[in-house]
C-alpha atoms as a PDB file:
ATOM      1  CA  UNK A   1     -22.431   2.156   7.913  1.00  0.00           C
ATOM      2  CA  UNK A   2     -20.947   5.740   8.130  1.00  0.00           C
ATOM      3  CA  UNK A   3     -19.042   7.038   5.585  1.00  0.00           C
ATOM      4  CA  UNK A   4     -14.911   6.773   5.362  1.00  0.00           C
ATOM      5  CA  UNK A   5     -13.313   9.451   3.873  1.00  0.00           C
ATOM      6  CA  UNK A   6     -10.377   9.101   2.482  1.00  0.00           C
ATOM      7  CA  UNK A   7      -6.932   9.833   4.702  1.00  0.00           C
ATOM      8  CA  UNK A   8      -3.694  12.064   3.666  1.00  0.00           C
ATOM      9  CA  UNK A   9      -0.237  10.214   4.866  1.00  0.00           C
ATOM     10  CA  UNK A  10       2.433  12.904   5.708  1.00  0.00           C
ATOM     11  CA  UNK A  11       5.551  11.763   6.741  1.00  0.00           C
ATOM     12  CA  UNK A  12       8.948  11.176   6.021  1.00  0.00           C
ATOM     13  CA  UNK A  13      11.170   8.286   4.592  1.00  0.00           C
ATOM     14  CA  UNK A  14      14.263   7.234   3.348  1.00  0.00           C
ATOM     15  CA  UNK A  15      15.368   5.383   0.924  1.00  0.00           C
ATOM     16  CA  UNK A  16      18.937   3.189   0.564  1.00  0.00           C
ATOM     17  CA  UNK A  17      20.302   2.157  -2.594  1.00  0.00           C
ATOM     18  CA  UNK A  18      23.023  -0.892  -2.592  1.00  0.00           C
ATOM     19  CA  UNK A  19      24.536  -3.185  -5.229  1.00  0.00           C
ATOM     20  CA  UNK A  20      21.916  -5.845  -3.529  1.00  0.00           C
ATOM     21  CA  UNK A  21      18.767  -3.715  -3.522  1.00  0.00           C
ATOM     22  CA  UNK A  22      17.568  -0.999  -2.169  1.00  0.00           C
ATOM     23  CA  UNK A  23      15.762  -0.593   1.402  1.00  0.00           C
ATOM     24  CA  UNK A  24      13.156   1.765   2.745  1.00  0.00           C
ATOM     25  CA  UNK A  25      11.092   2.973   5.665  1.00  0.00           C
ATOM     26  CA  UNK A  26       8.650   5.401   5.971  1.00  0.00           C
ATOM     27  CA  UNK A  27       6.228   6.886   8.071  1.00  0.00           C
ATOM     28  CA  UNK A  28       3.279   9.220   8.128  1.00  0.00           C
ATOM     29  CA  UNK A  29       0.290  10.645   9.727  1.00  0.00           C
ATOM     30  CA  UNK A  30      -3.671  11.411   8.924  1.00  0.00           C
ATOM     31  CA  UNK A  31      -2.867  15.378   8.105  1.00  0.00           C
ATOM     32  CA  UNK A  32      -6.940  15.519   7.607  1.00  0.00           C
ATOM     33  CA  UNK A  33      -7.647  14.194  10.765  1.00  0.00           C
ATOM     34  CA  UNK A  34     -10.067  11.334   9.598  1.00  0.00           C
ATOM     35  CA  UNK A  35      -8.571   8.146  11.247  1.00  0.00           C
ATOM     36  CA  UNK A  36      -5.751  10.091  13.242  1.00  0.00           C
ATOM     37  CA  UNK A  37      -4.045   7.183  12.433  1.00  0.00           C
ATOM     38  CA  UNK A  38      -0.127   6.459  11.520  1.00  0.00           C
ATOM     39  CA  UNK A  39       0.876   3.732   8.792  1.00  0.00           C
ATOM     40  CA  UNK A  40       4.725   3.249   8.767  1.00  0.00           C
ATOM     41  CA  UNK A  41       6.331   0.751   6.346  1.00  0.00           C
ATOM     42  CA  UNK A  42       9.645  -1.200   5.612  1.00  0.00           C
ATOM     43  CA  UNK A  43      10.720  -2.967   2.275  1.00  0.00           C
ATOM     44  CA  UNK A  44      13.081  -3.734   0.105  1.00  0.00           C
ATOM     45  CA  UNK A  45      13.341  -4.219  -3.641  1.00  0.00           C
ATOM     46  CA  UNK A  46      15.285  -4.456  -6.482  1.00  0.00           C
ATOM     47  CA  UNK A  47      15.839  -2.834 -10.200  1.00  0.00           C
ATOM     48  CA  UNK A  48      15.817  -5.167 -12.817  1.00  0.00           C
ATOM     49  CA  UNK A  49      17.080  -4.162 -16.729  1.00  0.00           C
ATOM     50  CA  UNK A  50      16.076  -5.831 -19.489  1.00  0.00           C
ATOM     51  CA  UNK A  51      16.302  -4.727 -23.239  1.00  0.00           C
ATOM     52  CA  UNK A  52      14.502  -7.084 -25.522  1.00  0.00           C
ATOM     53  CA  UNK A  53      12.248  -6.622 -28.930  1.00  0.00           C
ATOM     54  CA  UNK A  54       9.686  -5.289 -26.731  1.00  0.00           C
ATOM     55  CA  UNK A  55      11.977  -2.164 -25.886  1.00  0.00           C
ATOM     56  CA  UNK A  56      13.819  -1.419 -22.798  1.00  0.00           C
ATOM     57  CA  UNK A  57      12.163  -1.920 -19.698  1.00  0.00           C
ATOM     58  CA  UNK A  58      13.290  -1.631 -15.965  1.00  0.00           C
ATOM     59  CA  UNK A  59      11.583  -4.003 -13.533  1.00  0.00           C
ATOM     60  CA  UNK A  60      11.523  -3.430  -9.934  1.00  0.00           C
ATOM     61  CA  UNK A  61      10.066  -6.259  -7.669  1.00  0.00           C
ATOM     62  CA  UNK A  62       9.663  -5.524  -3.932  1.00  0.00           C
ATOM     63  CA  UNK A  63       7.973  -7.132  -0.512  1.00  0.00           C
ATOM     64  CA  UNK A  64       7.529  -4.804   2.126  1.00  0.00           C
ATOM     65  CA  UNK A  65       5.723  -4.933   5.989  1.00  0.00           C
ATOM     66  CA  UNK A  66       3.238  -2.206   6.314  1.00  0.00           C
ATOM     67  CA  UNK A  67       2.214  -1.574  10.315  1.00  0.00           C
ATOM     68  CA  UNK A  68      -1.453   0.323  10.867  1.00  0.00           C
ATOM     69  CA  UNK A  69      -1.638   1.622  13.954  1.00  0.00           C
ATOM     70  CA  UNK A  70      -4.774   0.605  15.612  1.00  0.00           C
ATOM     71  CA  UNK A  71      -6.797   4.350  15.197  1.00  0.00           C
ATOM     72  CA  UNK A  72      -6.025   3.768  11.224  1.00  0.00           C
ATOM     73  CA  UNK A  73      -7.189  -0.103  11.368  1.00  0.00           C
ATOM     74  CA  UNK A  74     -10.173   0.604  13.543  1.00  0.00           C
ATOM     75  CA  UNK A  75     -11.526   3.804  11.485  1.00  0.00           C
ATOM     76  CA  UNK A  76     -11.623   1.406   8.070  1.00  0.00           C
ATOM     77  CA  UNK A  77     -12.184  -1.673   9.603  1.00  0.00           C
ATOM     78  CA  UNK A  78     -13.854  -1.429  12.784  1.00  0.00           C
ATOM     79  CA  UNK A  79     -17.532  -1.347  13.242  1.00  0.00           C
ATOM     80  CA  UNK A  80     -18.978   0.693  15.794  1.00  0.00           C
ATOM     81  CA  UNK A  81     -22.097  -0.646  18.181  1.00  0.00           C
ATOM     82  CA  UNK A  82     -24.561   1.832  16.200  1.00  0.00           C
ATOM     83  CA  UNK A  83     -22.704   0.407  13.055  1.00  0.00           C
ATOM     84  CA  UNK A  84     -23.886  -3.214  13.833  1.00  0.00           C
ATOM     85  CA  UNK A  85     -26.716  -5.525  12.004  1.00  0.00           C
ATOM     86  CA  UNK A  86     -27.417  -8.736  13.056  1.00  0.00           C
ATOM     87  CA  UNK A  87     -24.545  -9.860   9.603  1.00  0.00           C
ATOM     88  CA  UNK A  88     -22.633  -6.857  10.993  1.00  0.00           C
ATOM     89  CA  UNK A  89     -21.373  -7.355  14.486  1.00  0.00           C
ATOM     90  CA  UNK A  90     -19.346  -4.791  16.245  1.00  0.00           C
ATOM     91  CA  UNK A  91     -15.949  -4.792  16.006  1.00  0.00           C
ATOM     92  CA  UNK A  92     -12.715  -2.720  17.521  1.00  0.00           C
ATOM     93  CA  UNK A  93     -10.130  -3.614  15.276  1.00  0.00           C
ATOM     94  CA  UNK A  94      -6.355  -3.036  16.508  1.00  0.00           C
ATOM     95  CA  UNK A  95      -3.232  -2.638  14.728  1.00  0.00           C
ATOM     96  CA  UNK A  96      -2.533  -4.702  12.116  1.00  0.00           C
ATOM     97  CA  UNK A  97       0.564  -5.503   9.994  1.00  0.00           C
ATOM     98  CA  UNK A  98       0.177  -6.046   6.091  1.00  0.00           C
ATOM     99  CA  UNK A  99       2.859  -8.042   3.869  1.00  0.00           C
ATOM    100  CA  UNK A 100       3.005  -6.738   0.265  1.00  0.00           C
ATOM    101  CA  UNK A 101       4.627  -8.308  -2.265  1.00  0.00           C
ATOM    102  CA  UNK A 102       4.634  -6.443  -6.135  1.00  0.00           C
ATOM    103  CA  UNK A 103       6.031  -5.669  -8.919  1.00  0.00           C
ATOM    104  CA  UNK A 104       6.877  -2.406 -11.186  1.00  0.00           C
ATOM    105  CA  UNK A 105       7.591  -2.075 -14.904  1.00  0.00           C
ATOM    106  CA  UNK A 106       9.019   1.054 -16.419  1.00  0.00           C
ATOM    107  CA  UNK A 107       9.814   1.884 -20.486  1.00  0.00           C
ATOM    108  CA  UNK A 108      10.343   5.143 -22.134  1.00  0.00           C
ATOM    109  CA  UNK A 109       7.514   5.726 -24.868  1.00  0.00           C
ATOM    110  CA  UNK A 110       9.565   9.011 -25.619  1.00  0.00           C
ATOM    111  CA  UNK A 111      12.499  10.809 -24.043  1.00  0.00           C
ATOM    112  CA  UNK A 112       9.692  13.099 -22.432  1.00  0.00           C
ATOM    113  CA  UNK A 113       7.208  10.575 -21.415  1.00  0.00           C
ATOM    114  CA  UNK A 114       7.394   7.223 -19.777  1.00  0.00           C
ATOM    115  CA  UNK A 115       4.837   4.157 -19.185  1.00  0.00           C
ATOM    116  CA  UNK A 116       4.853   2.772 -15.504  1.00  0.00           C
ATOM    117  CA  UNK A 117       2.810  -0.354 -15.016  1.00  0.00           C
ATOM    118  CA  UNK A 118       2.304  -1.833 -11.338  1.00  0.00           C
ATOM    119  CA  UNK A 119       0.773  -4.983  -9.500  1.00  0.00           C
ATOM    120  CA  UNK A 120       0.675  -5.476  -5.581  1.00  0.00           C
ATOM    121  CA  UNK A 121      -0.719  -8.186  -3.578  1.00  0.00           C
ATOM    122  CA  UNK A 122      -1.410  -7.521  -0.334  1.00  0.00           C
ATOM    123  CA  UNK A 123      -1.498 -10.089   2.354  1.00  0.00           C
ATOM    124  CA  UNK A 124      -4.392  -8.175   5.366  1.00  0.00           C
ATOM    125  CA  UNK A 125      -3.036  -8.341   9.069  1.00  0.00           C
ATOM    126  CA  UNK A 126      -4.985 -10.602  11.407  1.00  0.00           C
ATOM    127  CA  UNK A 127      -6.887  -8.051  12.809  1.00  0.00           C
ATOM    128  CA  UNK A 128      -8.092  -6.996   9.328  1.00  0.00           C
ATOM    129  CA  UNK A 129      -8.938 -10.214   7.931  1.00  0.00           C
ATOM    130  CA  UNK A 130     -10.644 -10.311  10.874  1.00  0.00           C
ATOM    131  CA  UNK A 131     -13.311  -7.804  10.383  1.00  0.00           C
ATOM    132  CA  UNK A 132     -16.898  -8.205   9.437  1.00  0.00           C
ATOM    133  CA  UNK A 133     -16.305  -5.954   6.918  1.00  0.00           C
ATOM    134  CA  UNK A 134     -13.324  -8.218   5.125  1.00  0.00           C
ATOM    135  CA  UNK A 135     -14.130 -11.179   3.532  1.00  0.00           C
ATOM    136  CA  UNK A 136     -10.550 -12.458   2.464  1.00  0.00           C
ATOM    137  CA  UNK A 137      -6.958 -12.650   3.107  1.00  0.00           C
ATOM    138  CA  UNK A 138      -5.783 -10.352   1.023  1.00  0.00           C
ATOM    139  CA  UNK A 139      -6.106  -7.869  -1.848  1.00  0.00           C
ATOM    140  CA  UNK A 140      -4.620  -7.341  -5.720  1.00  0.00           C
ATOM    141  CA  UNK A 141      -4.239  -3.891  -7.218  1.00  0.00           C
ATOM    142  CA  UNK A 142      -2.950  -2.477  -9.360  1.00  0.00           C
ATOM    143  CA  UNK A 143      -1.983   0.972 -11.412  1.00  0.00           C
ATOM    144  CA  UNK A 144      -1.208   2.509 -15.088  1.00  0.00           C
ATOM    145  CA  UNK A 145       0.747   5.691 -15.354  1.00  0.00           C
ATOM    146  CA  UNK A 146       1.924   7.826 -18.090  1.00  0.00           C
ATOM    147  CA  UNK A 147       4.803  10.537 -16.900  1.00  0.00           C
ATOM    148  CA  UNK A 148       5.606  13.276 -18.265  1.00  0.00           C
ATOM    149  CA  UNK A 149       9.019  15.001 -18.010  1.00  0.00           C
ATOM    150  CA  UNK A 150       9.155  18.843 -18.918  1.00  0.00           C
END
């Protein structure tokens, strides 16, 4: 298999706050030119307070759509004629649209530094599940943050 570096999303997005959640979109493009591909997303979430013996912590679950254009889908998940094994058959994947559905937990440790704690599952389009490279439906990850304010 050849190597798949790693892509840079630039784009833009906004972001809508209301006393029912709040609602995104975004959009961006490979600045390094890898997959020339586009991702573009929609979601919408919502901020949940909570002050307990464990501190005060701000929860913020969310489901979202994620659309990979096909250049994006096909650069990660594609394989390529010279790429294919007798396991490995070619494959042109197209665009794909991912459902994500996570969750985010935020306390203050200090006034200056904060704990952020995140899980996603991701649910893969059909065209990526499809791939001979995939071999499930979906995907969990996850992230562990400390911020800093100055």
């Amino acid at each position: 298999m050849s190597r798949r570096d790693p892509s840079l999303l630039v784009g833009v997005g906004v972001k809508y706050t209301t006393p029912v959640g709040q609602f995104w979109a975004e959009t961006g493009v490979d600045a390094t030119g890898n997959s020339k591909g586009m991702r573009s997303e929609v979601g919408v979430g919502w901020r949940i307070s909570t002050d307990s013996a464990m501190g005060k912590w701000t929860f913020s679950p969310y489901v979202s759509a994620q659309l990979n254009n096909a250049k994006l889908a096909n650069y990660y998940f594609g394989v390529s004629s010279s790429e294919a094994t007798a396991n490995r058959p070619a494959y042109q994947a197209g665009s794909a649209t991912n459902l994500n559905l996570g969750v985010s937990a935020t306390t203050n440790i200090t006034p200056s530094v904060s704990l952020l704690l995140g899980a996603r599952y991701r649910y893969y389009g059909e065209s990526i599940r499809l791939s001979p490279l995939v071999d499930s439906k979906g995907s969990i990850g996850g992230n562990v943050s400390l911020l800093y304010r100055f």
